[in-house]
Protein backbone atom coordinates (compact mmCIF):
# COMPACT_ATOMS: atom_id res chain seq x y z
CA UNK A 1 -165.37 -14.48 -24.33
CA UNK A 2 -163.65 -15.29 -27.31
CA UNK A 3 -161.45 -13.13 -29.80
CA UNK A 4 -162.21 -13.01 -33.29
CA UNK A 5 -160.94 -11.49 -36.79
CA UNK A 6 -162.76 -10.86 -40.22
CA UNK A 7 -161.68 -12.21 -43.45
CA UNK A 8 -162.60 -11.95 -46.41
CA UNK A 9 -163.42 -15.53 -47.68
CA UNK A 10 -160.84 -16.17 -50.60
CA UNK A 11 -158.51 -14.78 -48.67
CA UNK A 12 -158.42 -18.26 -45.98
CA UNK A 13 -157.16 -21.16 -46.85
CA UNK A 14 -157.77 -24.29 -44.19
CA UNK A 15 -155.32 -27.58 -44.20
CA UNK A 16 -157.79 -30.30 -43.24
CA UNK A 17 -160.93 -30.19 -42.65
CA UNK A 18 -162.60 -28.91 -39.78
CA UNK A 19 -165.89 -30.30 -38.15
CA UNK A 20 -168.99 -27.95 -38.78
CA UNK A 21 -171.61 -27.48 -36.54
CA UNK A 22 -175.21 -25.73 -37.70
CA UNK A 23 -175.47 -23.57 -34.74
CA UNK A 24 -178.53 -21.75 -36.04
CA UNK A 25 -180.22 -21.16 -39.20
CA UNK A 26 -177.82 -18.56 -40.66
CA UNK A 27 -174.42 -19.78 -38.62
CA UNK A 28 -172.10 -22.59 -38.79
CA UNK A 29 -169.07 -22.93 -36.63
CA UNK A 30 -166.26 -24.97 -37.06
CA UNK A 31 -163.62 -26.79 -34.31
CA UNK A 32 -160.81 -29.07 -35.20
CA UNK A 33 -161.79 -32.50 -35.71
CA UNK A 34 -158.55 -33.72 -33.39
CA UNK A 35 -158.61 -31.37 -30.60
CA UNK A 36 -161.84 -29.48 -30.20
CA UNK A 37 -160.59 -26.05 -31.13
CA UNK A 38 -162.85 -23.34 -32.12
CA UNK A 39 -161.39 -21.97 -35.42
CA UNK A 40 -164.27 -20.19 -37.57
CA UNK A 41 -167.81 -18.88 -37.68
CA UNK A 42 -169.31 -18.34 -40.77
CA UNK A 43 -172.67 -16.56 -41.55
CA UNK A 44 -173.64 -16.00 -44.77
CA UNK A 45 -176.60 -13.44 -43.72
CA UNK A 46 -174.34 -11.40 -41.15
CA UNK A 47 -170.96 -11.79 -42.69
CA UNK A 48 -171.41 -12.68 -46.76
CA UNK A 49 -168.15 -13.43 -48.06
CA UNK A 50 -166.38 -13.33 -44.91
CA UNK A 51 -165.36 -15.94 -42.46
CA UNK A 52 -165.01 -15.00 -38.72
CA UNK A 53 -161.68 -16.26 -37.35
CA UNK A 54 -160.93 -16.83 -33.45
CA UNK A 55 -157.51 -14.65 -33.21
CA UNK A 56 -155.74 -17.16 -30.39
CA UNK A 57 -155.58 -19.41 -33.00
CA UNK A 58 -153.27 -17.90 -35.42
CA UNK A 59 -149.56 -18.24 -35.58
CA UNK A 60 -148.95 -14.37 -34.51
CA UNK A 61 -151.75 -13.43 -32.55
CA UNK A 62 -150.52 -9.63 -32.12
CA UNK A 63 -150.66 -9.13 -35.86
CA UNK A 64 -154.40 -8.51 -35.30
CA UNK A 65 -155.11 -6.64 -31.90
CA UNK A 66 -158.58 -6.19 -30.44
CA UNK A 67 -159.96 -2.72 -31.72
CA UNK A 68 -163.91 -3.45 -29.92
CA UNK A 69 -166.12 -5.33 -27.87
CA UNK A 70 -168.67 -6.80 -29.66
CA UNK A 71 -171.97 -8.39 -28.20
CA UNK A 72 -171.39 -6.36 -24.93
CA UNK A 73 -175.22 -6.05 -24.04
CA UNK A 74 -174.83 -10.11 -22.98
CA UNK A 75 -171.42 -10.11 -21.44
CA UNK A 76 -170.88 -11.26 -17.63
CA UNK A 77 -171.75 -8.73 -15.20
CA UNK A 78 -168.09 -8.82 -14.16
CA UNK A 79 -166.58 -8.09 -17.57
CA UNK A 80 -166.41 -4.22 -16.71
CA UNK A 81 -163.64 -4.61 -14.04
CA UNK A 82 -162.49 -8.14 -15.17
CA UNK A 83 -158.99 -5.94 -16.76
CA UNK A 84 -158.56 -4.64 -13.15
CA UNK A 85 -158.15 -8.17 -11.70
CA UNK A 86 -154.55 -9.28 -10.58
CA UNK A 87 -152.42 -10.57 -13.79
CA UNK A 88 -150.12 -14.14 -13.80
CA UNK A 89 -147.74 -15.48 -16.45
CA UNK A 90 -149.08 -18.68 -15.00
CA UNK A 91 -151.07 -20.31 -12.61
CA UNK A 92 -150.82 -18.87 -8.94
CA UNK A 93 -149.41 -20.66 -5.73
CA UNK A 94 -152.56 -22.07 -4.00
C-alpha cells in the first residue's frame, strides 16, 4: 500500500528528472533515476491536469493526512485488522 496526494499539475515543480515508466495505456509512473523511489503517477484519462504524488515522499508528510482508502476492493485480506497489529519505533528484538 502506498500513500498518495492530488495536485493540480502547475502547481508541481520536479528538480531533475525522474525515470517514467508506461505502466498501461492511460498511466505513467515515475521513480527517481538514483534511488528507485516512487514519486508520481500521472493519468491523463483518470486524473487530467493532476499529478498523483506518493505522500512519504514529501518534506512534511503530516501536512497532507490520509482522509480514504482508495482501491480497497483489491487490498490484502489482512488490511482490515493490519492497524490492530503491535506498533515499533523500530525494528523489534528477534
Amino acid at each position: 500500500m502506498v500513500g498518495w496526494t492530488l495536485f493540480p499539475e502547475n502547481m508541481v515543480t520536479v528538480h531533475g528528472d525522474p525515470v517514467s515508466y508506461q505502466s498501461s495505456e492511460h498511466a505513467t509512473r515515475q521513480f527517481c533515476g538514483t534511488c528507485g523511489t516512487g514519486l508520481f503517477y500521472r493519468n491523463a484519462v483518470a486524473f487530467p491536469g493532476r499529478v498523483d504524488i506518493q505522500s512519504a515522499t514529501l518534506d512534511d508528510q503530516s501536512a497532507f493526512p490520509p482522509s480514504i482508502h482508495v482501491q480497497f476492493a483489491e487490498a490484502a485480506p489482512w488490511m482490515g485488522s493490519a492497524h490492530e497489529l503491535p506498533k515499533f519505533d523500530r525494528y523489534p528484538e528477534v
